[in-house]
N, C-alpha and C. Protein backbone atom coordinates (compact mmCIF):
# COMPACT_ATOMS: atom_id res chain seq x y z
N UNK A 1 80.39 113.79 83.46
CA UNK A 1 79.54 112.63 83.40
C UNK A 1 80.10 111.56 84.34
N UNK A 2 79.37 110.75 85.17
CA UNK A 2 79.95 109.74 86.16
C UNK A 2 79.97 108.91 85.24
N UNK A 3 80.74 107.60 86.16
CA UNK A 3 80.93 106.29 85.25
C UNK A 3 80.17 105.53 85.17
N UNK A 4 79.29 105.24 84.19
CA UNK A 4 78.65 104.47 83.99
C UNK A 4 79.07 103.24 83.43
N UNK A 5 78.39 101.91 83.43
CA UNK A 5 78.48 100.87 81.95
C UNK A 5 78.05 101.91 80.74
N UNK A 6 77.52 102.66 80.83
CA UNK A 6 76.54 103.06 79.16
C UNK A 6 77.64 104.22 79.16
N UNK A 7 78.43 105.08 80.17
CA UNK A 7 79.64 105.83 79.39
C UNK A 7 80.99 104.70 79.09
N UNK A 8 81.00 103.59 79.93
CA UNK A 8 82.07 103.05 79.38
C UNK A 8 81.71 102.46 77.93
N UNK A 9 80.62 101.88 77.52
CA UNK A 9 80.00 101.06 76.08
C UNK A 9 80.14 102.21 75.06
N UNK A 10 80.34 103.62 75.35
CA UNK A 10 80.57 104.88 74.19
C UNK A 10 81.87 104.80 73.85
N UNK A 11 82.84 104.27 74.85
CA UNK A 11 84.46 104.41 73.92
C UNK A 11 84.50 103.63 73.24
N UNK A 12 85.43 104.11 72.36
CA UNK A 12 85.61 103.28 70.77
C UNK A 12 86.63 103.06 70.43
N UNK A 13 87.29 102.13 70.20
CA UNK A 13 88.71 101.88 70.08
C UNK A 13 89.17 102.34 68.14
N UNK A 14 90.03 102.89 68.06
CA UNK A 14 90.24 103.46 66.87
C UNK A 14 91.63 102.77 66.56
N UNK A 15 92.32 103.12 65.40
CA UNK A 15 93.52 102.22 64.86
C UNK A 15 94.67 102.94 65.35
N UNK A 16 94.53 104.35 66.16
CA UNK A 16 95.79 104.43 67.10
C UNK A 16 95.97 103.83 68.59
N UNK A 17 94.78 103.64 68.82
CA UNK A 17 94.57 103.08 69.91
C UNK A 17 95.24 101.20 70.04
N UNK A 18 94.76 100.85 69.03
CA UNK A 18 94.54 99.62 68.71
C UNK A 18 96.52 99.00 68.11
N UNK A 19 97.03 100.24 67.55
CA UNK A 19 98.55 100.14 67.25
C UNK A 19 99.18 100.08 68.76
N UNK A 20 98.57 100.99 69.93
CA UNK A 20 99.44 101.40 71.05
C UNK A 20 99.17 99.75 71.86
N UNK A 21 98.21 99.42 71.60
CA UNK A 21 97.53 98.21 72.61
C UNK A 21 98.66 96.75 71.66
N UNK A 22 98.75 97.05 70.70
CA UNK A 22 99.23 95.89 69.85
C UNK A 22 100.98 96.07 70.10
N UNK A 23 101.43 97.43 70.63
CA UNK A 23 102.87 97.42 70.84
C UNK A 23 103.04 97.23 72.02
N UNK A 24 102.30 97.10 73.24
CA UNK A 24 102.12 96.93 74.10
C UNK A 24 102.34 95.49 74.69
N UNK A 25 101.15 94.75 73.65
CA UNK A 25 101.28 93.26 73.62
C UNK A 25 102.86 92.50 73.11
N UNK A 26 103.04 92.93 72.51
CA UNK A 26 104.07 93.17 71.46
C UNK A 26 105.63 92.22 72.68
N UNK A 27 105.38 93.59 73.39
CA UNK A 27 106.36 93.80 74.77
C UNK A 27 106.66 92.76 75.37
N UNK A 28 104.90 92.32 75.68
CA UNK A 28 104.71 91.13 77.23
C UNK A 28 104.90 89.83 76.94
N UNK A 29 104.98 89.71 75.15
CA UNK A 29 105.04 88.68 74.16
C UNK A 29 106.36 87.64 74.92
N UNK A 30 107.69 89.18 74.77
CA UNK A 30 109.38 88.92 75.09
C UNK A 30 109.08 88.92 76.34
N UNK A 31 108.69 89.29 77.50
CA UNK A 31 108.67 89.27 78.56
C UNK A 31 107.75 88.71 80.07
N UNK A 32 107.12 87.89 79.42
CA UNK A 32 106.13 87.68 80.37
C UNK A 32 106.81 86.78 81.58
N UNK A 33 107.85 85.81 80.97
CA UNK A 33 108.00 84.68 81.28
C UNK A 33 109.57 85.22 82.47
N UNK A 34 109.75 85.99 82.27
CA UNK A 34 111.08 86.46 83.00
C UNK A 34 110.28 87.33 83.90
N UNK A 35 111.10 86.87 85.40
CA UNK A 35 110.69 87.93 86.88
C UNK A 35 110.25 88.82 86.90
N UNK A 36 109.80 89.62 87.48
CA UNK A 36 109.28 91.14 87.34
C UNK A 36 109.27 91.52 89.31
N UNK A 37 109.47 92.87 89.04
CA UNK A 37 109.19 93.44 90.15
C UNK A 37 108.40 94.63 90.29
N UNK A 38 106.94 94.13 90.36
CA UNK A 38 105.66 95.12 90.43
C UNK A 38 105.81 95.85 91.30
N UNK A 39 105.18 96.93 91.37
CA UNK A 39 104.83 98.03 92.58
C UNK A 39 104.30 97.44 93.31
N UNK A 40 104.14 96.29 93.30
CA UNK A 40 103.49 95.89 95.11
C UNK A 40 104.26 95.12 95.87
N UNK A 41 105.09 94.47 94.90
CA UNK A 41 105.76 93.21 95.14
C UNK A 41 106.47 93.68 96.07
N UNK A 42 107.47 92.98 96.58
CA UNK A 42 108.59 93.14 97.33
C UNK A 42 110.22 93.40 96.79
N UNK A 43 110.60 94.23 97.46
CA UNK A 43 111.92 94.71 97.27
C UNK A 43 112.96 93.66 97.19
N UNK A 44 114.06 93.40 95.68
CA UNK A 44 115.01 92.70 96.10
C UNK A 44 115.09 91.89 94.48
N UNK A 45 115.28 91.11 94.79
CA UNK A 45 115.53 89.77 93.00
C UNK A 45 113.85 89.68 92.74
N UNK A 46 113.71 90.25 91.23
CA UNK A 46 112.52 89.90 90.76
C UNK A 46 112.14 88.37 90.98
N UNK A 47 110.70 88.24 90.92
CA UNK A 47 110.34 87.19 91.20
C UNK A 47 109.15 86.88 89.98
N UNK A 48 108.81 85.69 89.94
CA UNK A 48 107.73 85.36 88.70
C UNK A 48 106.04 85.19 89.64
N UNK A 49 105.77 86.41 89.91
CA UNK A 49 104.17 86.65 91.06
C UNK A 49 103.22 86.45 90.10
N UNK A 50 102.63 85.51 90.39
CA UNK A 50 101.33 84.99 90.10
C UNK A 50 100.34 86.15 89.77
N UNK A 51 100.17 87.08 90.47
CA UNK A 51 99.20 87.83 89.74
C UNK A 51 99.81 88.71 88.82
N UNK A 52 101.43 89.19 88.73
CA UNK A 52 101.43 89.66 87.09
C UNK A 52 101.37 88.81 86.04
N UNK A 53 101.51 87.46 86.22
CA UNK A 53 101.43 86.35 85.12
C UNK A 53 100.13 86.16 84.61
N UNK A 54 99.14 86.33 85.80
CA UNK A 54 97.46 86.41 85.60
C UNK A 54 97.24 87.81 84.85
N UNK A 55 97.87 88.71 85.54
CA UNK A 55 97.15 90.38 84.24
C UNK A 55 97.94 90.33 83.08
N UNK A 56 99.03 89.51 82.62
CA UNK A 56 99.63 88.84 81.48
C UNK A 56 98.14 88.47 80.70
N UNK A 57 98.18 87.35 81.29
CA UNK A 57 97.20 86.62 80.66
C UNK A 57 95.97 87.34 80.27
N UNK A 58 95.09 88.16 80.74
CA UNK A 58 94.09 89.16 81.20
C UNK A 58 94.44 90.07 79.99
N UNK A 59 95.34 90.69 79.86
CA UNK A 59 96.00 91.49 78.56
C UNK A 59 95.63 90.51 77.23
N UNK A 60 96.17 89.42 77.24
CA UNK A 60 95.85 88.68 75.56
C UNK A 60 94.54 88.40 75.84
N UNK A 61 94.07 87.60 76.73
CA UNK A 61 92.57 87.62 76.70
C UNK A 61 91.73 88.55 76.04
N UNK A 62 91.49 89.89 76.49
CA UNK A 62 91.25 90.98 76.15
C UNK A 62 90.89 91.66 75.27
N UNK A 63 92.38 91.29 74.34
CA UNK A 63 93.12 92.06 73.35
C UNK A 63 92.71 90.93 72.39
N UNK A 64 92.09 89.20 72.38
CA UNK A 64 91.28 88.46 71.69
C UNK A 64 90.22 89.14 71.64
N UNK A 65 89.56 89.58 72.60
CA UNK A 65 88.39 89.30 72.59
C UNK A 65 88.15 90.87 71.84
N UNK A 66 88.36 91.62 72.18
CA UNK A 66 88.77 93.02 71.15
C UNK A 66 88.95 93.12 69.84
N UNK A 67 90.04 92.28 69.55
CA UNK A 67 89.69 91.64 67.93
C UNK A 67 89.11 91.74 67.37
N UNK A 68 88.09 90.34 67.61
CA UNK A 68 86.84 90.00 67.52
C UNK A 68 86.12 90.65 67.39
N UNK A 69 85.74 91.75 68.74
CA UNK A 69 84.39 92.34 68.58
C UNK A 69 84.13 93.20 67.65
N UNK A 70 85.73 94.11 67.15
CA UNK A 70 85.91 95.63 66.70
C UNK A 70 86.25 94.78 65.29
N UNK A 71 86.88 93.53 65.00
CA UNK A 71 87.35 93.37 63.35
C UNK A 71 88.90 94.14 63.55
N UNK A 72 89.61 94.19 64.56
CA UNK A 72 90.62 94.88 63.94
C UNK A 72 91.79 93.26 63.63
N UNK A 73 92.45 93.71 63.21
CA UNK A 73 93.87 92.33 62.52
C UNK A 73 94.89 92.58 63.90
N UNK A 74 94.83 91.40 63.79
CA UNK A 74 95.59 90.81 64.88
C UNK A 74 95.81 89.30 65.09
N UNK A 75 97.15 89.39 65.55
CA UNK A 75 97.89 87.65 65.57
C UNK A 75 96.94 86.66 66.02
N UNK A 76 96.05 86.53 66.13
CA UNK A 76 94.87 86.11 66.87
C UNK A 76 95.61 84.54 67.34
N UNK A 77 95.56 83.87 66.70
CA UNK A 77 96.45 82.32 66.87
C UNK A 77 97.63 82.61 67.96
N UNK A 78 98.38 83.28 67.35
CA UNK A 78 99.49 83.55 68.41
C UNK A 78 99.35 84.32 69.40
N UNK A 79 98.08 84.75 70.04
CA UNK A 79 97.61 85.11 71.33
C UNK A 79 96.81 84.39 71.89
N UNK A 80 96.03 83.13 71.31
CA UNK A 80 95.51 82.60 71.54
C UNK A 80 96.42 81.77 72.40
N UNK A 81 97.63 80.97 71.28
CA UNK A 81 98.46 80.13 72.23
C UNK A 81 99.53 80.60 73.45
N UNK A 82 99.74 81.76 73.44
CA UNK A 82 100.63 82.44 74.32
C UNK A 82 99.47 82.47 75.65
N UNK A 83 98.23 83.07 75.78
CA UNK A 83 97.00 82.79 76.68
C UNK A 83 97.37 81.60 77.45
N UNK A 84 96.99 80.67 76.40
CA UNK A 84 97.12 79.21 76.83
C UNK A 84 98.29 78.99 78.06
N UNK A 85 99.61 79.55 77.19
CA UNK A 85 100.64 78.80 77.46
C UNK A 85 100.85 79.60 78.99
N UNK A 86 100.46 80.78 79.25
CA UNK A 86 100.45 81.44 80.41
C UNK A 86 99.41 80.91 81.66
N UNK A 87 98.49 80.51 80.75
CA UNK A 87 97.54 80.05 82.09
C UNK A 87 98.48 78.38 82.31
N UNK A 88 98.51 77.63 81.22
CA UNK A 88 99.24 76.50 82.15
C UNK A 88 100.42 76.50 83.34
N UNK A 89 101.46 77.63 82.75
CA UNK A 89 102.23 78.19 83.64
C UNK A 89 101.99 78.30 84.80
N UNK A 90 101.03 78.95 84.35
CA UNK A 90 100.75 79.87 86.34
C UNK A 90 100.26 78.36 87.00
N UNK A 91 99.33 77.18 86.02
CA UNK A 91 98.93 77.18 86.73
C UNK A 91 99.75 75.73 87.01
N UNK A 92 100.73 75.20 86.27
CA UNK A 92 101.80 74.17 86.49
C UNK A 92 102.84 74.83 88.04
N UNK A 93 103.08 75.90 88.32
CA UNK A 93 104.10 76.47 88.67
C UNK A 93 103.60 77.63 90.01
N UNK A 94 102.39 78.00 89.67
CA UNK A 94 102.05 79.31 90.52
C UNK A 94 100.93 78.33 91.80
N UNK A 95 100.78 76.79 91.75
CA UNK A 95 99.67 76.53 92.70
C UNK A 95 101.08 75.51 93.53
N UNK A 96 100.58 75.54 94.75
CA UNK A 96 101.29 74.47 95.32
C UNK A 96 100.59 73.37 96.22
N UNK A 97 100.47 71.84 95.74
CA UNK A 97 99.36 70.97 95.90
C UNK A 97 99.44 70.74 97.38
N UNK A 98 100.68 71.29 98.02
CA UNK A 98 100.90 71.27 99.36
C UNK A 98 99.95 71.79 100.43
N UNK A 99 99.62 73.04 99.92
CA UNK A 99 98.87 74.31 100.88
C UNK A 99 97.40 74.09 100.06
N UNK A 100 97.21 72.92 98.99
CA UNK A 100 95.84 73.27 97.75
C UNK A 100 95.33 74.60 97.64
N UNK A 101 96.92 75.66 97.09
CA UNK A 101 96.54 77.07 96.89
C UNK A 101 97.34 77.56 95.92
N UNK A 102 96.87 78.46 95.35
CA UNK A 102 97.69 79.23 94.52
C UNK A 102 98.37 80.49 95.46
N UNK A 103 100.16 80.59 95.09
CA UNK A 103 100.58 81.16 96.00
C UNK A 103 100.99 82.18 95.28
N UNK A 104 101.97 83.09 95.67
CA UNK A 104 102.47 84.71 95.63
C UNK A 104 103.45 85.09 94.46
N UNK A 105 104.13 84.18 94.16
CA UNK A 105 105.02 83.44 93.57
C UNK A 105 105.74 82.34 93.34
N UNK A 106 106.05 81.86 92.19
CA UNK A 106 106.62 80.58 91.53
C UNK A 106 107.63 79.96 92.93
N UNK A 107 107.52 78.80 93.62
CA UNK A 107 108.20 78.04 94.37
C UNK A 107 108.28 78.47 95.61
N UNK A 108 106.96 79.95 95.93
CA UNK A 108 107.21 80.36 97.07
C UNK A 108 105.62 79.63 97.94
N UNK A 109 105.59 79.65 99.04
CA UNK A 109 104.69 79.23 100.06
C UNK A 109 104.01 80.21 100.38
N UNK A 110 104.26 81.65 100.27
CA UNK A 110 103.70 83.06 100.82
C UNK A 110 102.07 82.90 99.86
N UNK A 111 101.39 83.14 100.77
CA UNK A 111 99.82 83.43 99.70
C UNK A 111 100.01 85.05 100.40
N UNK A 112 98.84 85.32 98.91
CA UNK A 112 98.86 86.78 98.27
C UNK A 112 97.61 86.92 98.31
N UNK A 113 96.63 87.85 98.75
CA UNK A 113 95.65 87.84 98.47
C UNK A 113 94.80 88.73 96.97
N UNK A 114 95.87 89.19 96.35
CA UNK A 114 95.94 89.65 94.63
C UNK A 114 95.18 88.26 93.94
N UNK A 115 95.86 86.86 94.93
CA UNK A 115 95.19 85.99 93.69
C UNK A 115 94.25 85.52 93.81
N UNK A 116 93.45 86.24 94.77
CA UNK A 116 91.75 85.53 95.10
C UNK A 116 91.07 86.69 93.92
N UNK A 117 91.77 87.74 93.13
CA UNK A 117 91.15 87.61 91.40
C UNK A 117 91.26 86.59 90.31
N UNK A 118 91.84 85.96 90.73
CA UNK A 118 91.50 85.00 89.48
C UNK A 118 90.02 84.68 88.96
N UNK A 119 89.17 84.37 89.67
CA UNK A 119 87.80 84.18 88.91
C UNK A 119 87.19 85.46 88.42
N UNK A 120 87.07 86.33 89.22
CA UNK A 120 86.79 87.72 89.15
C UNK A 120 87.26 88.15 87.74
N UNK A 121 88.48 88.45 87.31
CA UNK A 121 89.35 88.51 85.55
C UNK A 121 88.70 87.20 84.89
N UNK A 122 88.42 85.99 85.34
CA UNK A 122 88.05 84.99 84.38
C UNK A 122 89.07 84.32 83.93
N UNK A 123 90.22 84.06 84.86
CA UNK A 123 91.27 83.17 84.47
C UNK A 123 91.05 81.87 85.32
N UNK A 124 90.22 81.06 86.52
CA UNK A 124 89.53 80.25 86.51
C UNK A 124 87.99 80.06 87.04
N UNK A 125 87.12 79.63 87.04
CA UNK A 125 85.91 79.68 87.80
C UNK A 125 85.74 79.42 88.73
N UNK A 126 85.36 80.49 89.85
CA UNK A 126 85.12 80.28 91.08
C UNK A 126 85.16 78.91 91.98
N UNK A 127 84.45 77.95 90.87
CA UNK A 127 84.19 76.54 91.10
C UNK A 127 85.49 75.52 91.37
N UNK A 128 86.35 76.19 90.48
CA UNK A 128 87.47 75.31 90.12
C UNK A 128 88.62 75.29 91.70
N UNK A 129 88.74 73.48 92.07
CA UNK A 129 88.96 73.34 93.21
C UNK A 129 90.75 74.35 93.99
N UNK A 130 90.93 74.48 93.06
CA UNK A 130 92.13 75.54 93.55
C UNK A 130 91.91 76.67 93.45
N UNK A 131 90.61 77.19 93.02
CA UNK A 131 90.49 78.49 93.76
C UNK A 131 89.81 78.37 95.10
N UNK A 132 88.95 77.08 94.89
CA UNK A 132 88.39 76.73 96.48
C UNK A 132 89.18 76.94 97.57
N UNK A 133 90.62 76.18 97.08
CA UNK A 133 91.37 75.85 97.96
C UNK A 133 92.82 77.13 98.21
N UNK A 134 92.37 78.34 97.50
CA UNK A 134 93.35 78.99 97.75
C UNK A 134 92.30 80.26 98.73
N UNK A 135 91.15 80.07 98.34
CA UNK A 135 90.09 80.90 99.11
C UNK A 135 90.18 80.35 100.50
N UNK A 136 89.87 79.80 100.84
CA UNK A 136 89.58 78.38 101.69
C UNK A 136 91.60 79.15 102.73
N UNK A 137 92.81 78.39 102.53
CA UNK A 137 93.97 79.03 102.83
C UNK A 137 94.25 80.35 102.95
N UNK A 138 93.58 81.34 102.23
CA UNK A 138 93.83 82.49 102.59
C UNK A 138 92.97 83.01 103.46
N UNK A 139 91.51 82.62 103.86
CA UNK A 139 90.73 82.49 105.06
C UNK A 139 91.30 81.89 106.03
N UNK A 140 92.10 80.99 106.20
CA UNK A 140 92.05 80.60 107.84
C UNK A 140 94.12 81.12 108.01
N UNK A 141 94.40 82.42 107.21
CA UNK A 141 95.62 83.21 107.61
C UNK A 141 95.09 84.09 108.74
């Protein structure tokens, strides 16, 4: 069967599924906030990259909104505020008012073009002037 929306709307999340997704979260809970070195990133001292802090965020989002839809139990409050506290992060720390862009990583100047998803995931709206302005900077590279 190809991929459809109407084969993806048939999976069903069940309570092993929903344990693996919740130990998962569990993880990113202790770790979000400390460096990482993604498979894309660059070789050398982890760094705190803006777009794993965004699929951070993208993960509790998610995993709310999943909740919700299915009724399963979950910290809901305490993903709610960890969400929060990740998007202020990124976005106290991951924009620099210098370049009016969101850059690659925390205190770095390098733009990434990973973070022209941000509206796309729904971590800000297209509209919102620092994605303007990181669209806008990563166009005239």
């Amino acid at each position: 069967m190809p991929f459809t929306s109407r084969a993806l709307a048939a999976l069903k999340l069940d309570d092993g599924t929903w344990d693996l997704e919740c130990a998962v979260l569990e993880h990113l809970a202790e770790v979000w906030d400390q460096p990482d070195h993604g498979i894309w990133e660059r070789r050398g001292d982890g760094r705190h990259y803006v777009s794993s802090k965004v699929m951070t965020w993208v993960a509790f989002d998610r995993a709310i909104k999943s909740a919700e839809k299915f009724g399963f139990k979950a910290p809901l409050d305490q993903w709610r505020s960890l969400r929060d506290t990740i998007c202020r992060d990124v976005c106290e720390k991951g924009f620099d008012p210098g370049q009016n862009s969101f850059v690659e990583s925390y205190g770095s100047q390098l733009l990434d073009a990973s973070i022209l998803m941000l509206p796309a995931v729904g971590f800000l709206p297209a509209s919102d002037p620092r994605v303007r302005g990181t669209i806008e900077a990563i166009e005239n590279t």
